[in-house]
Protein backbone atom coordinates (compact mmCIF):
# COMPACT_ATOMS: atom_id res chain seq x y z
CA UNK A 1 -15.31 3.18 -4.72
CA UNK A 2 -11.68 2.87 -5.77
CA UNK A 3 -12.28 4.73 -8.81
CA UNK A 4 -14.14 7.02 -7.25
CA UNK A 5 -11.66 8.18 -5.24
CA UNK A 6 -9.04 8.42 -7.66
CA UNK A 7 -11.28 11.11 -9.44
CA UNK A 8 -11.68 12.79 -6.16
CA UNK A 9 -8.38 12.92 -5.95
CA UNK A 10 -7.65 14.34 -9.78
CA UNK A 11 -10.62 16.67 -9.46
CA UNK A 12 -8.82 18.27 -6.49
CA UNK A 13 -5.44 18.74 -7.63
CA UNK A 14 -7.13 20.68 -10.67
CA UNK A 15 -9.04 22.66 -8.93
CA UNK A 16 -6.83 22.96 -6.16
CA UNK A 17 -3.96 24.46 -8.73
CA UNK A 18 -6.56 26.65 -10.40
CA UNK A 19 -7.76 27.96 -6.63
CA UNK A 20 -3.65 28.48 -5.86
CA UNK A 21 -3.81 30.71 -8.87
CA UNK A 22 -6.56 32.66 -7.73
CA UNK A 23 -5.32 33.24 -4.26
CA UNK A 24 -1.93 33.84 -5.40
CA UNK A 25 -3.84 37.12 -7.38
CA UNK A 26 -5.40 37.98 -5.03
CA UNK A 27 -2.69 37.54 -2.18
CA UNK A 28 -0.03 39.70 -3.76
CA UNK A 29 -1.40 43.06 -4.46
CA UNK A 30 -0.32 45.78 -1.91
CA UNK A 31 -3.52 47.93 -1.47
CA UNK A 32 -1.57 50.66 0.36
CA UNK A 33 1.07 51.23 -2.44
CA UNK A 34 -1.10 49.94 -5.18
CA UNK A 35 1.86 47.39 -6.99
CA UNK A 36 2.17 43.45 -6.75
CA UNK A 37 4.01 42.09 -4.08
CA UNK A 38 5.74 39.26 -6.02
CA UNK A 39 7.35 37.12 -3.35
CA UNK A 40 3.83 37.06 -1.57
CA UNK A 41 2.34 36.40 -4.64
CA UNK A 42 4.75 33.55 -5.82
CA UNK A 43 4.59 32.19 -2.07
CA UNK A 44 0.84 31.81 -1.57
CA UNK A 45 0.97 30.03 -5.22
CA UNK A 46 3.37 27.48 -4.20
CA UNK A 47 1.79 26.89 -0.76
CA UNK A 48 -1.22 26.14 -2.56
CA UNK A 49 0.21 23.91 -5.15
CA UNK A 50 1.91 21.78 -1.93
CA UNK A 51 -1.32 21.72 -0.03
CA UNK A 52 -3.54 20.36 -3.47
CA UNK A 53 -0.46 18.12 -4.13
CA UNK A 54 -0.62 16.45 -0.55
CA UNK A 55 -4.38 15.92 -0.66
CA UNK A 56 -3.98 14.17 -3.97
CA UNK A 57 -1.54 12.10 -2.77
CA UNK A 58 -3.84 10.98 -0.05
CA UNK A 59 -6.34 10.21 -1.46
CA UNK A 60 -4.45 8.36 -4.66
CA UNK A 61 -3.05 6.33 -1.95
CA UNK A 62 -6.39 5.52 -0.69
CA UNK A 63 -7.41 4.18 -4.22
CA UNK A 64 -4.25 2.30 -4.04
CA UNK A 65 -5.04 0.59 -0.93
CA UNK A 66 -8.67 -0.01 -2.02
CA UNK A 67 -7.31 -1.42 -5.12
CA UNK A 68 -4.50 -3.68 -3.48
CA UNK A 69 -7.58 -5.17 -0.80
CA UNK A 70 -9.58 -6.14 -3.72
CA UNK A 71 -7.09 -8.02 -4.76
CA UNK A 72 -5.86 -9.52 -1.51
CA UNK A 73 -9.27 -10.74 -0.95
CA UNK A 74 -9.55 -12.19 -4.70
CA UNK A 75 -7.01 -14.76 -3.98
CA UNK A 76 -8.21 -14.92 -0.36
CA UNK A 77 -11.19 -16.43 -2.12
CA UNK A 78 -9.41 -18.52 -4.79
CA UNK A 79 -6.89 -20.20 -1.87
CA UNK A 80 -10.83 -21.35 -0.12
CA UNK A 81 -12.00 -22.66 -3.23
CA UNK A 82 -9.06 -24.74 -3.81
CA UNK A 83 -6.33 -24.73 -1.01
CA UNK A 84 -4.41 -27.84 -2.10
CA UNK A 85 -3.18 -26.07 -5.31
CA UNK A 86 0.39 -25.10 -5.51
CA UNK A 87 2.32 -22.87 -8.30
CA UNK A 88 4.24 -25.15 -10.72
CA UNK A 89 7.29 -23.51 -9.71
CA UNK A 90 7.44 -25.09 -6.42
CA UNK A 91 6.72 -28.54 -5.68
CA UNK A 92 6.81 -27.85 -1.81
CA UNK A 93 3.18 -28.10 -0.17
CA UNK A 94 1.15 -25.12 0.52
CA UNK A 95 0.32 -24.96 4.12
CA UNK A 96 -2.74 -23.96 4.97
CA UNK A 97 -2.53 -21.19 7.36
CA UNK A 98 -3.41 -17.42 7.09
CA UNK A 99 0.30 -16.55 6.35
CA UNK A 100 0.37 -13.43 3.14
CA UNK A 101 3.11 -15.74 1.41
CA UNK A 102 0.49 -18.80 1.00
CA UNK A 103 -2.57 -16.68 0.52
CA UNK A 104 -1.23 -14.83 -2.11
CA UNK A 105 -0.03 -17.67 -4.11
CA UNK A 106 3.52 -18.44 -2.96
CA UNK A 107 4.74 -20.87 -0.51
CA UNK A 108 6.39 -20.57 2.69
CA UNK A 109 9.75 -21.20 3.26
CA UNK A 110 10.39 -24.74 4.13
CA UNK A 111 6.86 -25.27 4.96
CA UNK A 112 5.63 -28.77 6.27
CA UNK A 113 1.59 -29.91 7.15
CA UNK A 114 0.35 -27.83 9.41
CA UNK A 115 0.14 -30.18 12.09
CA UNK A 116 3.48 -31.74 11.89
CA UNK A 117 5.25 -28.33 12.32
CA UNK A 118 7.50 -26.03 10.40
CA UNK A 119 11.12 -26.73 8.55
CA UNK A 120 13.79 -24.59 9.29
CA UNK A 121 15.13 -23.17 6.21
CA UNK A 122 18.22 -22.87 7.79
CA UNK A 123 19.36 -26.19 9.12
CA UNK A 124 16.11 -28.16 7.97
CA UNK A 125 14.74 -29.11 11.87
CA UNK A 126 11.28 -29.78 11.85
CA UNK A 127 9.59 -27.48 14.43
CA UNK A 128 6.69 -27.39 16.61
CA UNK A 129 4.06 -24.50 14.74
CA UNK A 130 3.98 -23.00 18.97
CA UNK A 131 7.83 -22.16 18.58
CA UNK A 132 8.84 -19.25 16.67
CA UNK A 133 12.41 -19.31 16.80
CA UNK A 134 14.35 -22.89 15.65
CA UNK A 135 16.79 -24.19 18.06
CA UNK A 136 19.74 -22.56 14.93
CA UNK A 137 18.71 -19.31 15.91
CA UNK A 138 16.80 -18.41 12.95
CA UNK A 139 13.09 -17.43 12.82
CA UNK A 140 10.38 -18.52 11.55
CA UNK A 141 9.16 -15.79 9.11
């Protein structure tokens, strides 16, 4: 799908570009005088361009975000298979909840078991996981 709509989006911005010209032609002749009206002409051209432009980037960014899920969800499905697994750059433990730091590979900051709470990175107080805020002032994520 991802692909998909990154063609989409290519096809568009051609054709759009090639329609731009063709409105631009036809857009800046003067039927009552019978010359080219050039600001008109150059105008309706670069409208057209911005318009084709925006759409591309729209849907790009759709491929983008297609692309960026897939991958989300990859290591969604590799921190299930094997959730005790932590990079070798930190030895700190992985805890196990949905945070985007620990499902994506990394750790959280000053992480402890789940059940016993969360370490302030801070001053190092071990929290309850129903407090967001450690007594220091400093938050949790």
């Amino acid at each position: 799908m991802k692909s998909q709509c990154r063609i989409i989006a290519i096809v568009e911005l051609i054709l759009g570009v090639i329609g731009s010209f063709i409105l631009a032609k036809g857009a800046g002749i003067n039927v009552y005088a019978g010359g080219r009206n050039w600001t008109t002409t150059i105008f309706t051209f670069l409208i057209g361009v911005v318009v084709s432009y925006v759409f591309f980037v729209v849907l790009y960014s759709i491929s983008e975000i297609m692309d960026n899920q897939e991958y989300i969800m990859k290591q969604l499905e590799k921190h299930e298979e094997n959730p005790n697994t932590s990079s070798p750059a930190s030895s700190a433990k992985v805890s196990r909840s949905n945070s985007s730091a620990s499902l994506l590979g990394g750790t959280k900051q000053g992480t402890a078991d789940e059940e016993d709470g969360w370490l302030c990175a801070k001053c190092g107080r071990l929290n309850p996981n129903s407090s967001s805020i450690c007594s220091c002032g400093k938050h949790r994520f």
